[in-house]
C-alpha atoms as a PDB file:
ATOM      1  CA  UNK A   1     -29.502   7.086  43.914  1.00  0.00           C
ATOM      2  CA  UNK A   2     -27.130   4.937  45.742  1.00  0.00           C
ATOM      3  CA  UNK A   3     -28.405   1.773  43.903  1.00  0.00           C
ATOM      4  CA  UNK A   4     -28.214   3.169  40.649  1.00  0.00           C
ATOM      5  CA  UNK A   5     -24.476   4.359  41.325  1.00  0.00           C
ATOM      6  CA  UNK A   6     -24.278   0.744  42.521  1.00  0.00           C
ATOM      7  CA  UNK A   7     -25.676  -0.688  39.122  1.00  0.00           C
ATOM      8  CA  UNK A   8     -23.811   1.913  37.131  1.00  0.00           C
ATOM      9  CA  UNK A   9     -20.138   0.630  38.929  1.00  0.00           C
ATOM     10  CA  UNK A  10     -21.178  -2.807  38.278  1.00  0.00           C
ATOM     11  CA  UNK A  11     -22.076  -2.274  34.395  1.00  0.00           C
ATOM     12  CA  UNK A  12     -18.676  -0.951  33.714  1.00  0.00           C
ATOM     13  CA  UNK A  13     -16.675  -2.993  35.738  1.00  0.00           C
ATOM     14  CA  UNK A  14     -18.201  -6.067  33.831  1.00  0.00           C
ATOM     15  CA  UNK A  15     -17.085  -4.034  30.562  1.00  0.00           C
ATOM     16  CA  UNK A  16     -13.653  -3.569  32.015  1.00  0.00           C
ATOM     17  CA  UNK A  17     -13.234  -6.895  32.619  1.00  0.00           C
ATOM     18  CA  UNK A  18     -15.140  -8.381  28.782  1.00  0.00           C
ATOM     19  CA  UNK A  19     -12.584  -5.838  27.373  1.00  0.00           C
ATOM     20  CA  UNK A  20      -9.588  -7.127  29.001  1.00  0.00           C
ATOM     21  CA  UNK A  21     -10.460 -10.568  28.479  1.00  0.00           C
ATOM     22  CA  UNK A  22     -10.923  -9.447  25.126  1.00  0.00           C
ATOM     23  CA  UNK A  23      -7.008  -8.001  24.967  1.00  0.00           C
ATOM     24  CA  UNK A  24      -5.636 -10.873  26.670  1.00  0.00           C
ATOM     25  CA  UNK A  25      -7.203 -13.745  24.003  1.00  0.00           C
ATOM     26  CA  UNK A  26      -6.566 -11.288  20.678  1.00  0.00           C
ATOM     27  CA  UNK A  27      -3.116  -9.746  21.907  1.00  0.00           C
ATOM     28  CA  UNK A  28      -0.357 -10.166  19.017  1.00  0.00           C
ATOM     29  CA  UNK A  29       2.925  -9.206  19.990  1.00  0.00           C
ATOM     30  CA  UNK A  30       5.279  -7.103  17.610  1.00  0.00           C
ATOM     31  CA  UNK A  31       7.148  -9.976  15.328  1.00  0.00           C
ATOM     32  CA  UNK A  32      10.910  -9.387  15.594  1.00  0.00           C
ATOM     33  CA  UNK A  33      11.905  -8.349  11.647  1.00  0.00           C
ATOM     34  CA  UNK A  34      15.079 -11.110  12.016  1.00  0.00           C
ATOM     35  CA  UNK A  35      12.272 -13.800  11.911  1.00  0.00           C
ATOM     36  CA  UNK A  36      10.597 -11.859   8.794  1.00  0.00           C
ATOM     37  CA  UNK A  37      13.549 -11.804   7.100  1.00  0.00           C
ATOM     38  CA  UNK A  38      13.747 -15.279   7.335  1.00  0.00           C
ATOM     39  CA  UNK A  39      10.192 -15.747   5.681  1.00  0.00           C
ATOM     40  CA  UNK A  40       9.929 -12.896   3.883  1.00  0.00           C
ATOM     41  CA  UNK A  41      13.711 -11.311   3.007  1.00  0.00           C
ATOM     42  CA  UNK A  42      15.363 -14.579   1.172  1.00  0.00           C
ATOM     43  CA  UNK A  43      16.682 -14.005  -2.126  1.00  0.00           C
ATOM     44  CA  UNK A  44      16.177 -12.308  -4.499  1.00  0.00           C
ATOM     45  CA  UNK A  45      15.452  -9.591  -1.675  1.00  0.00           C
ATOM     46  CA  UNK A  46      18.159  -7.304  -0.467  1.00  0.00           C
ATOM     47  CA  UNK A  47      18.790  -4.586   1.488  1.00  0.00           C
ATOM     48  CA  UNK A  48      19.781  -1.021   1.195  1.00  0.00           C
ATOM     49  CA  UNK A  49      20.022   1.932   3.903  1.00  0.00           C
ATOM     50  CA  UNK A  50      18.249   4.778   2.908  1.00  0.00           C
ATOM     51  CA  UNK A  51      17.400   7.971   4.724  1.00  0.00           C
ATOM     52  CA  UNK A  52      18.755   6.039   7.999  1.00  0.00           C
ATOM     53  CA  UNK A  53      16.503   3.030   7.241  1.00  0.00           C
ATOM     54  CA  UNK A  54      17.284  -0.563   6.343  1.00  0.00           C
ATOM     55  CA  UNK A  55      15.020  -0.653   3.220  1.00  0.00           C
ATOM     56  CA  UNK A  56      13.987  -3.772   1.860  1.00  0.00           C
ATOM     57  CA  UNK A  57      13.831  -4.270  -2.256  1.00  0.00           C
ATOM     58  CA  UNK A  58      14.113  -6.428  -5.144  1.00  0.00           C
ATOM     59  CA  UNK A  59      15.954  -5.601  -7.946  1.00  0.00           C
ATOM     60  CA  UNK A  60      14.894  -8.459 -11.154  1.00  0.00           C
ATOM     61  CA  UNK A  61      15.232  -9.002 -14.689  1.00  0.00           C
ATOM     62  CA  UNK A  62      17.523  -8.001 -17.127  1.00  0.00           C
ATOM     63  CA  UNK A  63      19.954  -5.961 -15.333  1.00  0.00           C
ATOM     64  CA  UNK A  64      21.596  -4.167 -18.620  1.00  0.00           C
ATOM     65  CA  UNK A  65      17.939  -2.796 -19.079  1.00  0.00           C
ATOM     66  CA  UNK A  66      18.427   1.105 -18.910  1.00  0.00           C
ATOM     67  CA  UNK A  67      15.377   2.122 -18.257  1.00  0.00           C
ATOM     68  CA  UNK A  68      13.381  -0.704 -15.555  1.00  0.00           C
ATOM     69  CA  UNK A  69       9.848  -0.654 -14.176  1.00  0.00           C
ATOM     70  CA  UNK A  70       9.481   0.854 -10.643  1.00  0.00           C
ATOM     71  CA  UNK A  71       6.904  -0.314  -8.471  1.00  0.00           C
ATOM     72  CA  UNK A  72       5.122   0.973  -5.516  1.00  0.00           C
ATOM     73  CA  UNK A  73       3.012  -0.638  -3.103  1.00  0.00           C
ATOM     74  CA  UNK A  74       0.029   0.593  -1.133  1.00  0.00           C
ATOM     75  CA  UNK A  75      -1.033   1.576   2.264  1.00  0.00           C
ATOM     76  CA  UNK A  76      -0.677  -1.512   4.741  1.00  0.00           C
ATOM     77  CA  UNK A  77       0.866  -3.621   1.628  1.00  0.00           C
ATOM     78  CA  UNK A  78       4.262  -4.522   0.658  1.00  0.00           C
ATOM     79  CA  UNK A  79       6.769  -5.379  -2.250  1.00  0.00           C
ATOM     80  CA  UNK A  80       4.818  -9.008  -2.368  1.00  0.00           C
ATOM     81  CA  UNK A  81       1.785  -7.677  -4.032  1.00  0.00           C
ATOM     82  CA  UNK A  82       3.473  -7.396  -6.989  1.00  0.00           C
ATOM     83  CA  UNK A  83       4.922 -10.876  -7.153  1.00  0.00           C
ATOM     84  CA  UNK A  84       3.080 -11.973  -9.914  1.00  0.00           C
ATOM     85  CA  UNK A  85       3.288  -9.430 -12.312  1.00  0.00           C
ATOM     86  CA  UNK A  86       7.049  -9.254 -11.583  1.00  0.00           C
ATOM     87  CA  UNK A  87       7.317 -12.894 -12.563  1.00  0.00           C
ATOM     88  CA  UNK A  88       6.132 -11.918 -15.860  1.00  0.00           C
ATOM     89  CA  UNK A  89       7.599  -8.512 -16.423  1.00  0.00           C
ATOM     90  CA  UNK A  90      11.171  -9.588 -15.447  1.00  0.00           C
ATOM     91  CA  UNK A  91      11.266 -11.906 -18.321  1.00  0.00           C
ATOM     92  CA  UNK A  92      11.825  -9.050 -20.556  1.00  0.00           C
ATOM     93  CA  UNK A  93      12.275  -6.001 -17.886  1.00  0.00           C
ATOM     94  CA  UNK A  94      14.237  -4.649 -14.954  1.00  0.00           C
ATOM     95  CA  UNK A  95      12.193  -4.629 -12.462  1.00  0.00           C
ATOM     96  CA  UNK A  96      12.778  -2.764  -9.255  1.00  0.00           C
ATOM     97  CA  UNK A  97      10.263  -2.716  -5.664  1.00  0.00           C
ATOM     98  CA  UNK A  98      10.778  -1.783  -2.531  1.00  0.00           C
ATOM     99  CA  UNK A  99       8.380  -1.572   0.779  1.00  0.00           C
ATOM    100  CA  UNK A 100       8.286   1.906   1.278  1.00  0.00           C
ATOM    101  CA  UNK A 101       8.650   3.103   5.075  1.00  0.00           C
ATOM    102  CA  UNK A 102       6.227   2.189   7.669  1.00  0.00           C
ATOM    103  CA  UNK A 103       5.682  -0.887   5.392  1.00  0.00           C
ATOM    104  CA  UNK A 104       7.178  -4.696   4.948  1.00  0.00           C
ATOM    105  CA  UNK A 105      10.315  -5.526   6.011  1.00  0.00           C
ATOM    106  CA  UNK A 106      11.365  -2.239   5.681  1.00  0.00           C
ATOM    107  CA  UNK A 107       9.087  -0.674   8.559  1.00  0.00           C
ATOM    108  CA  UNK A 108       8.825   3.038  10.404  1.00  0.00           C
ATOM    109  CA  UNK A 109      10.695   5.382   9.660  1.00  0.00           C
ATOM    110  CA  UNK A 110      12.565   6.939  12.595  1.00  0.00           C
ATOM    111  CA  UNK A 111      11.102  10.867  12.381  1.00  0.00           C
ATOM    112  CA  UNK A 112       7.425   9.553  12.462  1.00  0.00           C
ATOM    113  CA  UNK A 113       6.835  11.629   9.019  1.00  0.00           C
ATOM    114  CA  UNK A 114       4.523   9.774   6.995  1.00  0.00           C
ATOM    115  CA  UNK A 115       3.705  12.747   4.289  1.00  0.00           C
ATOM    116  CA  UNK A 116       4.115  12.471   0.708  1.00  0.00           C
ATOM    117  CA  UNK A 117       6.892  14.962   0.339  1.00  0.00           C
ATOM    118  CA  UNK A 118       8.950  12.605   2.740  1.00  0.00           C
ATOM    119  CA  UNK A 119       8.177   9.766   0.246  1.00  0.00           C
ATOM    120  CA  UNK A 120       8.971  11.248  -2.853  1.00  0.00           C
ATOM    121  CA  UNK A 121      12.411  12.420  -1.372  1.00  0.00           C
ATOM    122  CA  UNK A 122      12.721   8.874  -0.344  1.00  0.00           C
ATOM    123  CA  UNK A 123      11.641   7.252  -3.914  1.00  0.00           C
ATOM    124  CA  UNK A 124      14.361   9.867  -5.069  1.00  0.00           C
ATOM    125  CA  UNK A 125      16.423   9.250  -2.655  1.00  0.00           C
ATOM    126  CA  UNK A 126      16.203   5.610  -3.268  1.00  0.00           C
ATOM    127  CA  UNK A 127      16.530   5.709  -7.006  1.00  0.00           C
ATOM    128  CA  UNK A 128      19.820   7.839  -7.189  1.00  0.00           C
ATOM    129  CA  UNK A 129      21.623   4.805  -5.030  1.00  0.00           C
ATOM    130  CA  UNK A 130      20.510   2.651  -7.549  1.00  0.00           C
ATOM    131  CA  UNK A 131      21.478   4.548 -10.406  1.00  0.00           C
ATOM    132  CA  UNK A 132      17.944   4.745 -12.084  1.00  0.00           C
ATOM    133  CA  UNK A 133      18.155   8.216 -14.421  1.00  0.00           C
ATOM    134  CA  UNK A 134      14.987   6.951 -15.592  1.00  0.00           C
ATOM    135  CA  UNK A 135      12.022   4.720 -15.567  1.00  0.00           C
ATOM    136  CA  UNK A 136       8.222   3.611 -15.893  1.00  0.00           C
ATOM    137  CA  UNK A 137       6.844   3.950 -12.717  1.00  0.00           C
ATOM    138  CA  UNK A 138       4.131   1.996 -11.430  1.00  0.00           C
ATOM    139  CA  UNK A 139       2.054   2.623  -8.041  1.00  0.00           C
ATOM    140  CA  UNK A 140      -0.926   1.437  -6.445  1.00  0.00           C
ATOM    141  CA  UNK A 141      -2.982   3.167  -3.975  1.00  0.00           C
ATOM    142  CA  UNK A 142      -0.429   5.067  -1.678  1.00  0.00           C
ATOM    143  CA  UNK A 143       1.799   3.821  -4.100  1.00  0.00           C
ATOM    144  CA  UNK A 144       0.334   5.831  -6.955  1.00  0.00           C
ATOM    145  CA  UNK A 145      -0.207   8.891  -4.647  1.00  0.00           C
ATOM    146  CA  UNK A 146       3.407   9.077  -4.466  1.00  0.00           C
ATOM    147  CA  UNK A 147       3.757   8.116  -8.019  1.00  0.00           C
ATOM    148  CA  UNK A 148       1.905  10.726  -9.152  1.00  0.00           C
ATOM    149  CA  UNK A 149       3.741  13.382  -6.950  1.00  0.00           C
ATOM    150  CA  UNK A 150       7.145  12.127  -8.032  1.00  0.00           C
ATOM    151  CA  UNK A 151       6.374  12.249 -11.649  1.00  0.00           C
ATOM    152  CA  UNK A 152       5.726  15.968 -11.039  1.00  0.00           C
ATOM    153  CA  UNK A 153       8.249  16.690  -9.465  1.00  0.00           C
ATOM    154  CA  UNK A 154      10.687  15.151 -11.571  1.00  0.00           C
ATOM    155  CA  UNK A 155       8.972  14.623 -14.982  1.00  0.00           C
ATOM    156  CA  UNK A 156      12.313  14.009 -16.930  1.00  0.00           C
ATOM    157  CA  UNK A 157      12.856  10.660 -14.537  1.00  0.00           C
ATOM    158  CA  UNK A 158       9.587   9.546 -15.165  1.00  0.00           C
ATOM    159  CA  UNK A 159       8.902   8.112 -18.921  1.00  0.00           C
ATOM    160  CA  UNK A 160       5.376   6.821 -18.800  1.00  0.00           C
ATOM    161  CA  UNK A 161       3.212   6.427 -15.354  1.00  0.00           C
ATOM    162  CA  UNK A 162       1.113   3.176 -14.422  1.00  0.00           C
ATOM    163  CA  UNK A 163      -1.345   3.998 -11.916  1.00  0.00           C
ATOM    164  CA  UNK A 164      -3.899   1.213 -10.207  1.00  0.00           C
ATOM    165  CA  UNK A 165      -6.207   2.848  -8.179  1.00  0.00           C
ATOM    166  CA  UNK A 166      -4.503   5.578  -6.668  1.00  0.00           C
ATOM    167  CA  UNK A 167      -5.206   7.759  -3.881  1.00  0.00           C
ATOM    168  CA  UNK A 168      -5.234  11.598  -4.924  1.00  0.00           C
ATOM    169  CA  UNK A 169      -8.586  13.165  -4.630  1.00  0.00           C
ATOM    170  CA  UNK A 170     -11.430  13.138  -1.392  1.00  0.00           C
ATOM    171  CA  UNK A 171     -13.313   9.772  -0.874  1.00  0.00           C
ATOM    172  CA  UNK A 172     -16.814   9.756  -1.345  1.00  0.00           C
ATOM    173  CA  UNK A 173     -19.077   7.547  -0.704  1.00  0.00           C
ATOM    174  CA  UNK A 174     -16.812   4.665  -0.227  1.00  0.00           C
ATOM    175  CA  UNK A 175     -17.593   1.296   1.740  1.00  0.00           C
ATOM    176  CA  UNK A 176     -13.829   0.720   3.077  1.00  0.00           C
ATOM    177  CA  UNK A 177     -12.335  -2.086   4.633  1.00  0.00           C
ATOM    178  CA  UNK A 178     -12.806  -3.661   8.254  1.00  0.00           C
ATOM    179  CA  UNK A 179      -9.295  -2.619   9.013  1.00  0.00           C
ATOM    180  CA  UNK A 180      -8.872   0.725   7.787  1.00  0.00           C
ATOM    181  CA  UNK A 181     -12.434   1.729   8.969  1.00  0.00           C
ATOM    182  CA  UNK A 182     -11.219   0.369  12.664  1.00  0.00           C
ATOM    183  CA  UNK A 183      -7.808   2.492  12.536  1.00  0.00           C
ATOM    184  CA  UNK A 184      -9.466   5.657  12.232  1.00  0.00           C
ATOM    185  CA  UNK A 185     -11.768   5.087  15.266  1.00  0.00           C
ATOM    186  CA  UNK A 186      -9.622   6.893  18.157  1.00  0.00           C
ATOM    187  CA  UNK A 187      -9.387   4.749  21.282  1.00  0.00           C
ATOM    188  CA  UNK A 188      -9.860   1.716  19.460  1.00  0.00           C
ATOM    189  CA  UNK A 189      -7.153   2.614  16.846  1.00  0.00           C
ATOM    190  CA  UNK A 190      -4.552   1.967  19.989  1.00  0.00           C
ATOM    191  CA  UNK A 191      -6.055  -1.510  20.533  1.00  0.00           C
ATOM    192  CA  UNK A 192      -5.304  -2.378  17.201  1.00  0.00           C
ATOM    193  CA  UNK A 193      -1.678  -1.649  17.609  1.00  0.00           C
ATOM    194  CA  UNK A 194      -1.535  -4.887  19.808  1.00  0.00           C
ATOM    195  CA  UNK A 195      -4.377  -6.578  18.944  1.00  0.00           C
ATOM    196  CA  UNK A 196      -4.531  -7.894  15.158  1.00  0.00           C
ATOM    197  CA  UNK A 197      -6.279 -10.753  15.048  1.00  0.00           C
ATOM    198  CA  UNK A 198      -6.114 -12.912  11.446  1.00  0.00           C
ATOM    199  CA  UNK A 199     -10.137 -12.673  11.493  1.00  0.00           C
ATOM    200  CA  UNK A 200      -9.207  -8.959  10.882  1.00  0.00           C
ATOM    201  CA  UNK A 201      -6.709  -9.101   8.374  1.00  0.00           C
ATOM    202  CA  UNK A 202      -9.276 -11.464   6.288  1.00  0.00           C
ATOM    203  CA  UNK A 203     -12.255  -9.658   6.561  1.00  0.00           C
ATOM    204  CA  UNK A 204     -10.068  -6.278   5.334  1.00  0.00           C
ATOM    205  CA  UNK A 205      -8.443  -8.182   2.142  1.00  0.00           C
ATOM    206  CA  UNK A 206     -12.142  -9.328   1.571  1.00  0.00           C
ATOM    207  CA  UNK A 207     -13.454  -5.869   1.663  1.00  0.00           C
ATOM    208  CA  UNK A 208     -10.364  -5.548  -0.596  1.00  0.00           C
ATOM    209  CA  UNK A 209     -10.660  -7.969  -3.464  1.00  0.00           C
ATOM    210  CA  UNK A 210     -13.917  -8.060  -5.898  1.00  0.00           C
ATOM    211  CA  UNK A 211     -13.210 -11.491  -5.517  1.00  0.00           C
ATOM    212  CA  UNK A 212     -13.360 -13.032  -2.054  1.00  0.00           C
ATOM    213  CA  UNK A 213     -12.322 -16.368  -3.344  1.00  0.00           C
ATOM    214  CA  UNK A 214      -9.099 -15.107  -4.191  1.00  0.00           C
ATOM    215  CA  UNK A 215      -8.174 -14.597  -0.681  1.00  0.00           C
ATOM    216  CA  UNK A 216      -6.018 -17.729   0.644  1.00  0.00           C
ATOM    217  CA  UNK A 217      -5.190 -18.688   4.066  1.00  0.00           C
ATOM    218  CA  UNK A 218      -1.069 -18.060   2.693  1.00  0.00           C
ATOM    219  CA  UNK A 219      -2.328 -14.492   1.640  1.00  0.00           C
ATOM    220  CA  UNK A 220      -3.587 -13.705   5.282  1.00  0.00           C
ATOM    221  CA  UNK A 221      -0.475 -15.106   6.769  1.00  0.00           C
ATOM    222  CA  UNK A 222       1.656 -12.724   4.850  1.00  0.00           C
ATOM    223  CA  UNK A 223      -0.021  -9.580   5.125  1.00  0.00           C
ATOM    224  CA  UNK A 224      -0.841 -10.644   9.075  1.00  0.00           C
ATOM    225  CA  UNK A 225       2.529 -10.970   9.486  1.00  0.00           C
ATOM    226  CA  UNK A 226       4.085  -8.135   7.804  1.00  0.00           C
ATOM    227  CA  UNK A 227       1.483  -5.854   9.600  1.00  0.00           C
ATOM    228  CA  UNK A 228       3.274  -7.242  12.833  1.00  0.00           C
ATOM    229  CA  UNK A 229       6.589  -6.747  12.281  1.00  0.00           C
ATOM    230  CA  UNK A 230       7.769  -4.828  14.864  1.00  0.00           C
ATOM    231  CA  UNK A 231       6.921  -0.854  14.901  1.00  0.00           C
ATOM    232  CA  UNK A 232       3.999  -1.144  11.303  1.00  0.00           C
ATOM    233  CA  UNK A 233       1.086  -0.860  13.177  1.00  0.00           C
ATOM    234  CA  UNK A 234       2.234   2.396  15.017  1.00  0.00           C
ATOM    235  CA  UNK A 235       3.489   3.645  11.847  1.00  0.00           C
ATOM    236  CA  UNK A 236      -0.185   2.560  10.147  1.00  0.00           C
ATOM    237  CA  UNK A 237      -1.628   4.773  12.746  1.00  0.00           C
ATOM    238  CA  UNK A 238       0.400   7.299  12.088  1.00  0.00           C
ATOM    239  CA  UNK A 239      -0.173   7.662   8.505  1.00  0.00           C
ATOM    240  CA  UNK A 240      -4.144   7.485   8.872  1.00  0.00           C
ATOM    241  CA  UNK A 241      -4.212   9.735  11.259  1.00  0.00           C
ATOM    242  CA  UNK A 242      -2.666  12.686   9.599  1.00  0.00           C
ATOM    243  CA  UNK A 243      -3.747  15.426   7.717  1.00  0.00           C
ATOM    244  CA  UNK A 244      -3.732  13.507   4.418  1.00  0.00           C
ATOM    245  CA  UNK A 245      -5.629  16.789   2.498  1.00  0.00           C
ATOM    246  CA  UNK A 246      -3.091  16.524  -0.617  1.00  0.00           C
ATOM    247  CA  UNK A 247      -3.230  19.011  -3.211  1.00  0.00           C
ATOM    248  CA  UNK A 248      -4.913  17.998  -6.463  1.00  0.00           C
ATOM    249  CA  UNK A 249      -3.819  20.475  -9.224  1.00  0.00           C
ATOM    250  CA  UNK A 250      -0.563  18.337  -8.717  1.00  0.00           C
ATOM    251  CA  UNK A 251      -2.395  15.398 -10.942  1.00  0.00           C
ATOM    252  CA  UNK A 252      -2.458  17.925 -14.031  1.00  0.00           C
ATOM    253  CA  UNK A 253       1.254  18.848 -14.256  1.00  0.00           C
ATOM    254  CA  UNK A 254       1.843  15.252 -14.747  1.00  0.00           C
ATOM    255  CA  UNK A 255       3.361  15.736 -18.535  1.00  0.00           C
ATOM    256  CA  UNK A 256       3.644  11.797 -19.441  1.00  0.00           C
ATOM    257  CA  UNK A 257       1.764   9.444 -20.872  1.00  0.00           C
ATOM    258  CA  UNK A 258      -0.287   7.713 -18.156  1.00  0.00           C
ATOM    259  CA  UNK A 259      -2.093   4.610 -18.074  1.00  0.00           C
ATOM    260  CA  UNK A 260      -5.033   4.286 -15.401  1.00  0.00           C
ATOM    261  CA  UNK A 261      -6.430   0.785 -14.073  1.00  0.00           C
ATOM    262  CA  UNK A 262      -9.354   0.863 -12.127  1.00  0.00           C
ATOM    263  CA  UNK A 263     -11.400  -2.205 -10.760  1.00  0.00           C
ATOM    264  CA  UNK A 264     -15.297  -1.572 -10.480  1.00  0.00           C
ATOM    265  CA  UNK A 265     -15.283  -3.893  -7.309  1.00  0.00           C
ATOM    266  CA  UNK A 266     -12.972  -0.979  -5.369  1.00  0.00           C
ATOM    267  CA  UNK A 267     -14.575  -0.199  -2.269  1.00  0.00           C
ATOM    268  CA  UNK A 268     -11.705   1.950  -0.986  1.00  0.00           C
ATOM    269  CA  UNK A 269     -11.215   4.146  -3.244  1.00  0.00           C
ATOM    270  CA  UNK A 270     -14.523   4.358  -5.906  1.00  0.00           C
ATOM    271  CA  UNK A 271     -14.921   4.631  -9.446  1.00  0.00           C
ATOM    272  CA  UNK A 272     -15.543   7.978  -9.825  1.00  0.00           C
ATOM    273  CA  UNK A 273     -12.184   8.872  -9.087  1.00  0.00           C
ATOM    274  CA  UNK A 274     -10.891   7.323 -12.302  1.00  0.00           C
ATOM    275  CA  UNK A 275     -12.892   9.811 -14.012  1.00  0.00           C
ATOM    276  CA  UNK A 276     -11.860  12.254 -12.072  1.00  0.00           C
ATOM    277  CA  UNK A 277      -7.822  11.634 -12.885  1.00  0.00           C
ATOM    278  CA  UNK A 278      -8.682  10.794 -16.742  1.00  0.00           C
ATOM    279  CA  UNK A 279     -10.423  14.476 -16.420  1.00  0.00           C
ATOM    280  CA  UNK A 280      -7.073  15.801 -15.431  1.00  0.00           C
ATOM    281  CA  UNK A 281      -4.417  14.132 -16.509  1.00  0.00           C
ATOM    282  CA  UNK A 282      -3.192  15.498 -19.602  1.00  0.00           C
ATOM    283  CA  UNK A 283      -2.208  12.764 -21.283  1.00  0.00           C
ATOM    284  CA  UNK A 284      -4.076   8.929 -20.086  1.00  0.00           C
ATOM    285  CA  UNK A 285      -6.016   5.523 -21.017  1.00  0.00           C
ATOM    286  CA  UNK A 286      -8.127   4.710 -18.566  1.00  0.00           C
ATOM    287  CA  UNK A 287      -9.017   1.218 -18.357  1.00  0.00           C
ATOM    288  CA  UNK A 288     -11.443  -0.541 -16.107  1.00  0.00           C
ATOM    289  CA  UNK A 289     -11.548  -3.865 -15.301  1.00  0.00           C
ATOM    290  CA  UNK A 290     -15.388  -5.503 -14.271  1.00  0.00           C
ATOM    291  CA  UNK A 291     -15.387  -7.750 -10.910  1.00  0.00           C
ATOM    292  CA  UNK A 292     -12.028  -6.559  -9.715  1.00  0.00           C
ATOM    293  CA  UNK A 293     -11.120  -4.943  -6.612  1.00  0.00           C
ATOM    294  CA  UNK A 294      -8.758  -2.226  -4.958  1.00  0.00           C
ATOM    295  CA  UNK A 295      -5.365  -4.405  -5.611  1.00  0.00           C
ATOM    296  CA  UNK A 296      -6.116  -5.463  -9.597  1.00  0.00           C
ATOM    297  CA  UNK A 297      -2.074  -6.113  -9.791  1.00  0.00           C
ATOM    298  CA  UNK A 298      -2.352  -8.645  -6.893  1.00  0.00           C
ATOM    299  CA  UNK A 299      -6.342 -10.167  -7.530  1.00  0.00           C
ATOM    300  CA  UNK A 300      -5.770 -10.550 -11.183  1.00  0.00           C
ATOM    301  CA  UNK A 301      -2.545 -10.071 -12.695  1.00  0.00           C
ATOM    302  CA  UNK A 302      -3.629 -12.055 -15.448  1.00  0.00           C
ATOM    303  CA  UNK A 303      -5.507  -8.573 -17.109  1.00  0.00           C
ATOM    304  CA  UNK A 304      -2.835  -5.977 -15.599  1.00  0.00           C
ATOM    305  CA  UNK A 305       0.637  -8.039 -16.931  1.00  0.00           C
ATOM    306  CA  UNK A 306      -0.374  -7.841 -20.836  1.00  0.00           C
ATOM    307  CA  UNK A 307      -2.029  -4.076 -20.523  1.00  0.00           C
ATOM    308  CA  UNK A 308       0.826  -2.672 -18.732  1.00  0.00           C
ATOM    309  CA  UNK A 309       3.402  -4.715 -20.916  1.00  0.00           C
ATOM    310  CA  UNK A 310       1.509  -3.064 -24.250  1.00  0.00           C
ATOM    311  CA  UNK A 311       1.434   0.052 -22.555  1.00  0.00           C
ATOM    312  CA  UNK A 312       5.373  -0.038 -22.094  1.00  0.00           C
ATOM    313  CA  UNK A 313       5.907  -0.989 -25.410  1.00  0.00           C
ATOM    314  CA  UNK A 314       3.778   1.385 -27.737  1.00  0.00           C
ATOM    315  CA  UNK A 315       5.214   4.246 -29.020  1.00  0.00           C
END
């Protein structure tokens, strides 16, 4: 019995030890935000306080355009996903982002609260200080979780809703990502809150995209960094770890027009969900695009800059 204590002692001391090793080669201190800002926060980005945080936006376009297109990133994203698109839209467009709290540059938000009713007061919040009576709102993931919830609860600010794979109804039978599979595991959820290794990052935005080869090394840099920035990855595990059970008749009091963009490729959030919203939303298109992934507006902007721009335009 003595032996086998012996051996027992021995076995996890020798995991104690791999583990810390582990820690000490993958640790990744928090990145101070004054260094982001450098990289991340030039021009045209500014900044605004909102709900006692420094939020970070971009405001683009045609400024005397009355009623702009609002965007809204996903979980673990920022502003920067829509770069493309903007590039395009703003030739025509107001276009107005933000990174939401817990996100970007913007980061946690200093009560902790993660839950959709604290980000549709601060989309609201956000809008009045920018004078936006109205607009097209556009949200991915997260993004058009909140979208969704702000168009319903204020359906005369709201003119026509864009949403790319949004998050609304249970997950079934999804694959997931590398990194959001890993931040729900308690215990090792903690690690990850000083240990995010790029090898992560790009196996997650893999899992992501339909198409891997889409992924580039300055892609990974920016979303490795961003997650980083000081105080995101304990607001990350803050959000996934709450009771995200959101209530679903929500999705049919939505009274606008709504255009849905799905990519087949989304292993986060699957296919079948796009039925389900075109099911309930009163009034939709639902378009799907073959090969794409979770992120269409960031993996192929090519097919989401002409369908939303249509979209916006038709009467």
């Amino acid at each position: 019995m003595k032996k086998r204590i012996q051996v027992i002692i021995g076995i996890l001391s020798g995991l104690i030890i791999v583990v810390s090793a582990s820690l000490i080669i993958l640790y990744q201190p928090d990145i101070p935000v004054e260094g982001l800002i450098e990289k991340y926060g030039q021009s045209p980005s500014k900044f605004i306080t909102v709900m006692d945080m420094p939020v970070h936006y971009r405001d683009e376009g045609d400024p005397s355009d009355s009623i702009p297109l609002v965007l809204l990133h996903g979980t673990s994203s920022s502003l920067h996903t829509w770069d493309s698109c903007t590039s395009a839209w703003a030739t025509r467009h107001r276009v107005v982002r933000m990174d939401l709290p817990g996100f970007g540059l913007t980061g946690p938000n200093p009560t902790m609260d993660y839950s959709i009713d604290m980000y549709v007061k601060f989309l609201e919040s956000f809008l009045q200080q920018q004078n936006i009576e109205q607009c097209y709102l556009a949200g991915n993931s997260l993004g058009g979780l909140i979208a969704v919830y702000y168009a319903a609860a204020f359906p005369d600010k709201v003119k026509k809703l864009i949403l790319l794979d949004p998050a609304g109804y249970p997950i079934e039978n999804a694959k997931g990502s590398l990194g959001f599979t890993l931040a729900k595991i308690p215990v090792l959820n903690k690690i990850l809150t000083i240990a995010t290794p790029r090898s992560i990052v790009r196996k997650s935005l893999e899992d992501v995209y339909g198409n891997k080869a889409r992924v580039t090394d300055a892609l990974v840099e920016q979303y490795h960094d961003l997650t980083c920035r000081a105080g995101n990855r304990q607001a990350l595990l803050a959000r996934l770890t709450m009771d995200q059970k959101g209530d679903t008749t929500v999705i049919s009091k939505v009274p606008m027009p709504t255009l849905i963009v799905w990519g087949a490729e989304d292993q986060l959030i699957p296919i079948d969900n796009a039925y389900k919203f075109q099911r309930d939303l009163p009034m939709d298109t639902l378009v799907v695009f073959p090969g794409v992934g979770h992120v269409p507006m960031e993996e192929s902007p090519e097919l989401v800059i002409p369908l939303v721009s249509k979209f916006i335009h038709k009467n």
